[in-house]
C-alpha atoms as a PDB file:
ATOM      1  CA  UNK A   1     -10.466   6.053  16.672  1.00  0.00           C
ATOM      2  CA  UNK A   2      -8.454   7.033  19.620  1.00  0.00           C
ATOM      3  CA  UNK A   3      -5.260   5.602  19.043  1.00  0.00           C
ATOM      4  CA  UNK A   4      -4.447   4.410  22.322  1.00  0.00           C
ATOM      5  CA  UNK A   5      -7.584   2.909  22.889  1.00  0.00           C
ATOM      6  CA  UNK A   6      -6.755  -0.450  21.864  1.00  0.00           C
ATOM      7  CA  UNK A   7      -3.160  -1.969  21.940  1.00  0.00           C
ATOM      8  CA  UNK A   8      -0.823  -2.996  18.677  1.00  0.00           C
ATOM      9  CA  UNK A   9      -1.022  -6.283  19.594  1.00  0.00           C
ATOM     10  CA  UNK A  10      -4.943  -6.410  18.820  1.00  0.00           C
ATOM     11  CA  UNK A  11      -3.659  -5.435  15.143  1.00  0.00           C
ATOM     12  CA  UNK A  12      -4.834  -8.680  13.014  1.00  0.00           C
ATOM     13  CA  UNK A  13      -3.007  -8.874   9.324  1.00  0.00           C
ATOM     14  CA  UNK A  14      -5.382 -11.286   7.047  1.00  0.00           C
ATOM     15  CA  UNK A  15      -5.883 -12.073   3.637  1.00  0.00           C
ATOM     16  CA  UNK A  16      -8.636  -9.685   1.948  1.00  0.00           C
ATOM     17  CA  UNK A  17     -11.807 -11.529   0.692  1.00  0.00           C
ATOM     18  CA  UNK A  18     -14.480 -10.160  -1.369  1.00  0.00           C
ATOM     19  CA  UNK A  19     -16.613  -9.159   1.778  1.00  0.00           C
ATOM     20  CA  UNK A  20     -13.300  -6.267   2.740  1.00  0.00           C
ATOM     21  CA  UNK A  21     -13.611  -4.533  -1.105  1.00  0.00           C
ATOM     22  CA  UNK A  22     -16.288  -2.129   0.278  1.00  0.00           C
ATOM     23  CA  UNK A  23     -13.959  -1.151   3.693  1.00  0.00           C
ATOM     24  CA  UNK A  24     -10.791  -0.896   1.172  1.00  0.00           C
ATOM     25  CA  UNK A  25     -12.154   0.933  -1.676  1.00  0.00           C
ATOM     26  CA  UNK A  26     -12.930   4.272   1.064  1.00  0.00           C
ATOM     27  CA  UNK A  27      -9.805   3.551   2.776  1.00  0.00           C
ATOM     28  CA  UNK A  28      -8.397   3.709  -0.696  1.00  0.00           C
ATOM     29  CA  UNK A  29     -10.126   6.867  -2.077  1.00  0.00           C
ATOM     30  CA  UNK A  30      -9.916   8.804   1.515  1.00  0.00           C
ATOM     31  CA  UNK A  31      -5.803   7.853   1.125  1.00  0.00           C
ATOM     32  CA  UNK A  32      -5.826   9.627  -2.165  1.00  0.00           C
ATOM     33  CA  UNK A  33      -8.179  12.889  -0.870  1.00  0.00           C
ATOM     34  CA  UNK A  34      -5.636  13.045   1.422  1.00  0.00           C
ATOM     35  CA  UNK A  35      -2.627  12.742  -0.208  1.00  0.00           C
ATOM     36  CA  UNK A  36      -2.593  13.039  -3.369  1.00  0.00           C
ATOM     37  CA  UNK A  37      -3.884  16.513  -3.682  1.00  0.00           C
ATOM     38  CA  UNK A  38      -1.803  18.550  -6.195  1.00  0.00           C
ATOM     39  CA  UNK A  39      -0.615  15.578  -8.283  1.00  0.00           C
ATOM     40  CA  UNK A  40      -4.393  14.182  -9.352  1.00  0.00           C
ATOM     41  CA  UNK A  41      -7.219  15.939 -10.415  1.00  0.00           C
ATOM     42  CA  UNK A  42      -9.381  18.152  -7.800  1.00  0.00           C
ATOM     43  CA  UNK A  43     -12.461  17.116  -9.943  1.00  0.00           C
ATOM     44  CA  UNK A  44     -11.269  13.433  -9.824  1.00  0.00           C
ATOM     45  CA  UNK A  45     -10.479  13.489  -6.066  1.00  0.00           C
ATOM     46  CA  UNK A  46     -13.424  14.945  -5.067  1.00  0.00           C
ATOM     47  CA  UNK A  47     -15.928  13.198  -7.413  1.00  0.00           C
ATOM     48  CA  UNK A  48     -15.667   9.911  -8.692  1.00  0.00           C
ATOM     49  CA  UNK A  49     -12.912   8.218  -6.908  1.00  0.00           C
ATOM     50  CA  UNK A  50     -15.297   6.383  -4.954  1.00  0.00           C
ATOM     51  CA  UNK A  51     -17.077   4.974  -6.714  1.00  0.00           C
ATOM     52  CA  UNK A  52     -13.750   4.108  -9.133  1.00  0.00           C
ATOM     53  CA  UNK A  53     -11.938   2.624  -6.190  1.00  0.00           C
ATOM     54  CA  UNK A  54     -15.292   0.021  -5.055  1.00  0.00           C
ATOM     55  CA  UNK A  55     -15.252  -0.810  -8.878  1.00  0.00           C
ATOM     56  CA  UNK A  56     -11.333  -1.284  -8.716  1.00  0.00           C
ATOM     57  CA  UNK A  57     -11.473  -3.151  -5.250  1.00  0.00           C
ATOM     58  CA  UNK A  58     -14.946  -5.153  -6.353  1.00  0.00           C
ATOM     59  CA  UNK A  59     -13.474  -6.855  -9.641  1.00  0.00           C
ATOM     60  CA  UNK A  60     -10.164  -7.346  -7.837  1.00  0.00           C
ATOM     61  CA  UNK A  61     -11.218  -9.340  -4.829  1.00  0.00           C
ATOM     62  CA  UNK A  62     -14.061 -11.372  -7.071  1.00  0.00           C
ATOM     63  CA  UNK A  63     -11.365 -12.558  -9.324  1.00  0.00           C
ATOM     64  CA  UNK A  64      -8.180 -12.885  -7.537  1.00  0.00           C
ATOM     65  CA  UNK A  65      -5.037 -13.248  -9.768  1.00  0.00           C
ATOM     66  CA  UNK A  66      -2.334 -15.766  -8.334  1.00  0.00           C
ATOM     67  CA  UNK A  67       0.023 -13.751  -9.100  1.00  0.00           C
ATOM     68  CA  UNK A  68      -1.373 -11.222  -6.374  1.00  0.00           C
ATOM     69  CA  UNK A  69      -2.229 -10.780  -2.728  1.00  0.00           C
ATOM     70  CA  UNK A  70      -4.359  -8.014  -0.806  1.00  0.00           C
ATOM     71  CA  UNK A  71      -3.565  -7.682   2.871  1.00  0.00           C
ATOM     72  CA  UNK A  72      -5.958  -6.535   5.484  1.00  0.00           C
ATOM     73  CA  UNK A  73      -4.781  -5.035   8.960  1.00  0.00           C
ATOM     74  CA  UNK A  74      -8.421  -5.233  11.436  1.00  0.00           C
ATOM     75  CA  UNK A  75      -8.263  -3.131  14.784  1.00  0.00           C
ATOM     76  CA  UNK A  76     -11.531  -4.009  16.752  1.00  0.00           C
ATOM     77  CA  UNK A  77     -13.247  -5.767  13.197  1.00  0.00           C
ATOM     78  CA  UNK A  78     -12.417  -2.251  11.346  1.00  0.00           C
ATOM     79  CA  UNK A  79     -10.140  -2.362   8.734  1.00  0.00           C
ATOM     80  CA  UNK A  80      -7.545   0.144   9.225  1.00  0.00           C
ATOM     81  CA  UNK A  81      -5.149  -0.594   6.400  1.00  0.00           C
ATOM     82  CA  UNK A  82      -4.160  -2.722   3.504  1.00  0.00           C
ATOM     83  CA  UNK A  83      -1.469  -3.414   0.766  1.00  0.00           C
ATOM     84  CA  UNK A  84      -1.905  -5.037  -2.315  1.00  0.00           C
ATOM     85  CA  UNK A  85       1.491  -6.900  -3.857  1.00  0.00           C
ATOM     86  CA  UNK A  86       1.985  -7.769  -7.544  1.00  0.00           C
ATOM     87  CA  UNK A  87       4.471 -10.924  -7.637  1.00  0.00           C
ATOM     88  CA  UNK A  88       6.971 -11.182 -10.429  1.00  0.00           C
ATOM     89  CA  UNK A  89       6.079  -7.596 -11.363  1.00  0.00           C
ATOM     90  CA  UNK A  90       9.974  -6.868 -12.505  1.00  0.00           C
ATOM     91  CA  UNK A  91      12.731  -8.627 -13.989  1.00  0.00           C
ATOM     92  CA  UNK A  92      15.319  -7.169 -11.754  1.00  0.00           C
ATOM     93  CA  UNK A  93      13.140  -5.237  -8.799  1.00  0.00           C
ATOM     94  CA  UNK A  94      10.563  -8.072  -8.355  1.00  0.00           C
ATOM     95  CA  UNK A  95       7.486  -7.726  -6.700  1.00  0.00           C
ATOM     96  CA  UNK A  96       5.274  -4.709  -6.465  1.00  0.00           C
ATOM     97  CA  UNK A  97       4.020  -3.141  -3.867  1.00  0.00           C
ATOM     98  CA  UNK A  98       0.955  -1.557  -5.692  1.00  0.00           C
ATOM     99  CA  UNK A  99      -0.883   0.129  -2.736  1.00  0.00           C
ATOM    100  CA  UNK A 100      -0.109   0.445   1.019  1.00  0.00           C
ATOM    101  CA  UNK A 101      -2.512   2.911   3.198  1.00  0.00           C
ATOM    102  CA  UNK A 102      -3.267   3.004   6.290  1.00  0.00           C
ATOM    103  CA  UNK A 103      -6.590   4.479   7.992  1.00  0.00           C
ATOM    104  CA  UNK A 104      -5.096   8.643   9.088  1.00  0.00           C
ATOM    105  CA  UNK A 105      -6.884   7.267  12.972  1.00  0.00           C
ATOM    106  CA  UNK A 106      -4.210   4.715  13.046  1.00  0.00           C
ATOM    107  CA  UNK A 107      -1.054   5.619  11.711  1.00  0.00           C
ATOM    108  CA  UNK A 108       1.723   5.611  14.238  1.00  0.00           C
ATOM    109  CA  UNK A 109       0.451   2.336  15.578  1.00  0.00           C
ATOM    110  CA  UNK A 110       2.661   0.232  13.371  1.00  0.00           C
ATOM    111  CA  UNK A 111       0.024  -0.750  11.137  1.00  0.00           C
ATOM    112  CA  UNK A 112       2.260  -0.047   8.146  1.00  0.00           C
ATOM    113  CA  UNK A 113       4.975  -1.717   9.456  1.00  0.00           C
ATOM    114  CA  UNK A 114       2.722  -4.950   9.903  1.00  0.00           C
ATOM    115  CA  UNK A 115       1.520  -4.518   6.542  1.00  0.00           C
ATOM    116  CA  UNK A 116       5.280  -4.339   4.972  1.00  0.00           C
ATOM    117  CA  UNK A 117       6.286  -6.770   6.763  1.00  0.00           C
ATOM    118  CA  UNK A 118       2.737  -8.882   5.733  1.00  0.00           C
ATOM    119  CA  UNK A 119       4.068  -7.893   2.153  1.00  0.00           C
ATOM    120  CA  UNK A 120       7.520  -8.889   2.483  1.00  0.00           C
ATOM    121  CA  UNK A 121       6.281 -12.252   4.065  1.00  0.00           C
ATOM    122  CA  UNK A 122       3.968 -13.307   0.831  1.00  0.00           C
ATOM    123  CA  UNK A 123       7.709 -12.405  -1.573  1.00  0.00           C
ATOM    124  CA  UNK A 124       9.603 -14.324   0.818  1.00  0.00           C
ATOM    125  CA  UNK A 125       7.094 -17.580   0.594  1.00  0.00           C
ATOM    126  CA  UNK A 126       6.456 -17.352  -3.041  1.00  0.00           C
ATOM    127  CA  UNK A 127       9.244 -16.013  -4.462  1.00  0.00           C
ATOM    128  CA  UNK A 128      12.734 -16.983  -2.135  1.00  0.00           C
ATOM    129  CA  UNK A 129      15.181 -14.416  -3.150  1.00  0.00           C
ATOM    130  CA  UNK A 130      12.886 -11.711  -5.072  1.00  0.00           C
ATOM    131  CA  UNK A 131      13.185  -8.203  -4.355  1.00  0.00           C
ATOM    132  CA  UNK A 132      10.088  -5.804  -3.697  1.00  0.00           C
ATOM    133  CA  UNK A 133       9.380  -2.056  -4.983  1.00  0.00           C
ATOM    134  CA  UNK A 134       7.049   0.396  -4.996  1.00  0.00           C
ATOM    135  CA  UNK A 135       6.324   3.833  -6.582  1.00  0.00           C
ATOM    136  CA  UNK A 136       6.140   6.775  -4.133  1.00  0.00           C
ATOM    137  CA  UNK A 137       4.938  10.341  -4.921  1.00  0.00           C
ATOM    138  CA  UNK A 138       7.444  12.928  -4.146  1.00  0.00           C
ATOM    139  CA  UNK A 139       4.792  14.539  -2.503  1.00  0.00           C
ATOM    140  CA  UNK A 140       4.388  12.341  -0.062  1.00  0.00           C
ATOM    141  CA  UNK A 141       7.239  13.329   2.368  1.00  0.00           C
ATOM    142  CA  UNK A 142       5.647  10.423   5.256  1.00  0.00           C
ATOM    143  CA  UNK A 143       5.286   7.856   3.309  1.00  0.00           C
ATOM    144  CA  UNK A 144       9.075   8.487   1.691  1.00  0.00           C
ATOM    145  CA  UNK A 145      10.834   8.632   5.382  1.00  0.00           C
ATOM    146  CA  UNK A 146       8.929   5.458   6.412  1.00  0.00           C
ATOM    147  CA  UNK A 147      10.093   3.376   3.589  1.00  0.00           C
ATOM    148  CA  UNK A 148      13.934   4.968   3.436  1.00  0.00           C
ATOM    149  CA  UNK A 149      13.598   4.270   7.606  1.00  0.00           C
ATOM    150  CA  UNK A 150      12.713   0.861   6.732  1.00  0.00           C
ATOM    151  CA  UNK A 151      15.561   0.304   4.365  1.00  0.00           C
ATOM    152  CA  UNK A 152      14.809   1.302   1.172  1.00  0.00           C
ATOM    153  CA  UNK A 153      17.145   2.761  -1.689  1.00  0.00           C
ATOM    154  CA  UNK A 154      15.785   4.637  -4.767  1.00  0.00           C
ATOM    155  CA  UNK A 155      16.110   2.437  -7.719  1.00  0.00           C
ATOM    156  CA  UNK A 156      14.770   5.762 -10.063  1.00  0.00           C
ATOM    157  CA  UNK A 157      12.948   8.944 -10.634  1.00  0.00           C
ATOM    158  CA  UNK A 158      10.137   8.948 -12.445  1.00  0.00           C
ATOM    159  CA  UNK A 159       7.042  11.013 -13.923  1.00  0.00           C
ATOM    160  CA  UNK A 160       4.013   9.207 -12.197  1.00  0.00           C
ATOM    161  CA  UNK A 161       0.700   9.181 -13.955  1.00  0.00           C
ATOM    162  CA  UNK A 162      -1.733   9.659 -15.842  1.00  0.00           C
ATOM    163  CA  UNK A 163      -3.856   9.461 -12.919  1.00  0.00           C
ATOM    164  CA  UNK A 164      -7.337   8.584 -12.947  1.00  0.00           C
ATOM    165  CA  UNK A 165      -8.984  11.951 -13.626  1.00  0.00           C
ATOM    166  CA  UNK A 166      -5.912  13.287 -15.558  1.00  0.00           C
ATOM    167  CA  UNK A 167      -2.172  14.484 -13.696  1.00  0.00           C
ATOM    168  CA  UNK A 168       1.130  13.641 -13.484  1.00  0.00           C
ATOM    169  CA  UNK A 169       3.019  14.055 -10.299  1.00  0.00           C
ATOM    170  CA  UNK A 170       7.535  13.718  -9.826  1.00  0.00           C
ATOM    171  CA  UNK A 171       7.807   9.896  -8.238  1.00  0.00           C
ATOM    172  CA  UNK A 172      10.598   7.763  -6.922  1.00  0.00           C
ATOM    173  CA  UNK A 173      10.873   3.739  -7.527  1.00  0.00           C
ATOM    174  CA  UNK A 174      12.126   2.976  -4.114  1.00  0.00           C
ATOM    175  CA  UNK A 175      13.746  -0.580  -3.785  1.00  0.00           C
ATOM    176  CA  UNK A 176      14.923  -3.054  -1.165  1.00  0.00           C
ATOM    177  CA  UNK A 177      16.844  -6.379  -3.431  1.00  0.00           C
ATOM    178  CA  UNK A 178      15.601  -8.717  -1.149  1.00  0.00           C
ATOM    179  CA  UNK A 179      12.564  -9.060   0.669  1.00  0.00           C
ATOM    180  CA  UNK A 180      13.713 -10.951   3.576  1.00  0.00           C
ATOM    181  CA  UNK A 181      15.574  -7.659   4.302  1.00  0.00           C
ATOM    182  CA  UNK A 182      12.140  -6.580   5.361  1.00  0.00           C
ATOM    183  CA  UNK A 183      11.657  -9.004   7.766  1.00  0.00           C
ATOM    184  CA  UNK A 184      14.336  -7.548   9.837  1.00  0.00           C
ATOM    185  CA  UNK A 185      14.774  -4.901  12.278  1.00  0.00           C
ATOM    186  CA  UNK A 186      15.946  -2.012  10.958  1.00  0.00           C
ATOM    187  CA  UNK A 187      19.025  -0.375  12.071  1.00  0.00           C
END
């Protein structure tokens, strides 16, 4: 994808139906080839996590939970990235950003912006007031400076894991106390 083929603008953000769990679950597993190398299991990464991420991304979009929303970003009918958020997740941090990736072709394009923000939007509707979180790898020194760039604080350090496959990995709960705060510029 050449990534100034097509402009942000043509960036669409939509709710994931059952039809996107096939496009998601590669996005998800060639996300986690890529960076998660180190942390889970070689044999995992570069076996079954296919075919555990369509199984993952199957059941979830067939039986929706209220209580959670999956978030599509489509660039020419392709979908290029996705986060999944987990309402009510924690008493103090609130929701729960469980996954945000974005297709390697299109990062820089602010896909993952437009997906926080997507995020951010579905906390502010349903829950006024609610913070978000998410768990970040150590490891992954991109996806850290995006989310401190776009406000966030570390809430803690933690040992993430077991991943599928077997592997723990250093992680840091990174917060922001209200989600409207994401809906902002940022300084």
């Amino acid at each position: 994808m050449d990534r100034k083929a097509q402009p942000l603008d043509a960036v669409a953000f939509r709710r994931a139906t059952g039809a996107d769990a096939a496009a998601i679950a590669v996005l998800h597993a060639e996300s986690w080839r890529r960076t998660y190398r180190g942390a889970y299991a070689d044999s995992y990464l570069d076996g079954p996590v296919f075919e555990d991420r369509a199984t993952v991304w199957q059941e979830r979009l067939a039986r929706p939970s209220p209580h959670e929303v999956t978030i599509v970003a489509e660039l020419g009918g392709t979908v290029v990235g996705f986060v999944h958020v987990i309402l009510d997740r924690h008493p103090q941090l609130g929701a729960y950003v469980e996954n945000l990736h974005v297709l390697d072709a299109a990062r820089g394009r602010g896909v993952g912006t437009g997906l926080l923000d997507a995020a951010a939007r579905i906390v502010v509707e349903h829950r006024p007031g609610s913070g978000v979180h998410l768990r970040v790898l150590e490891q992954n020194t991109a996806a850290r400076g995006f989310y401190v760039r776009r406000g966030a604080k570390v809430a803690e350090h933690v040992v993430a894991g077991p991943f599928p496959g077997g592997g723990t990995a250093p992680a840091l709960v990174v917060a922001w106390p209200d989600a409207a705060a994401l809906l902002q510029e940022p300084d």
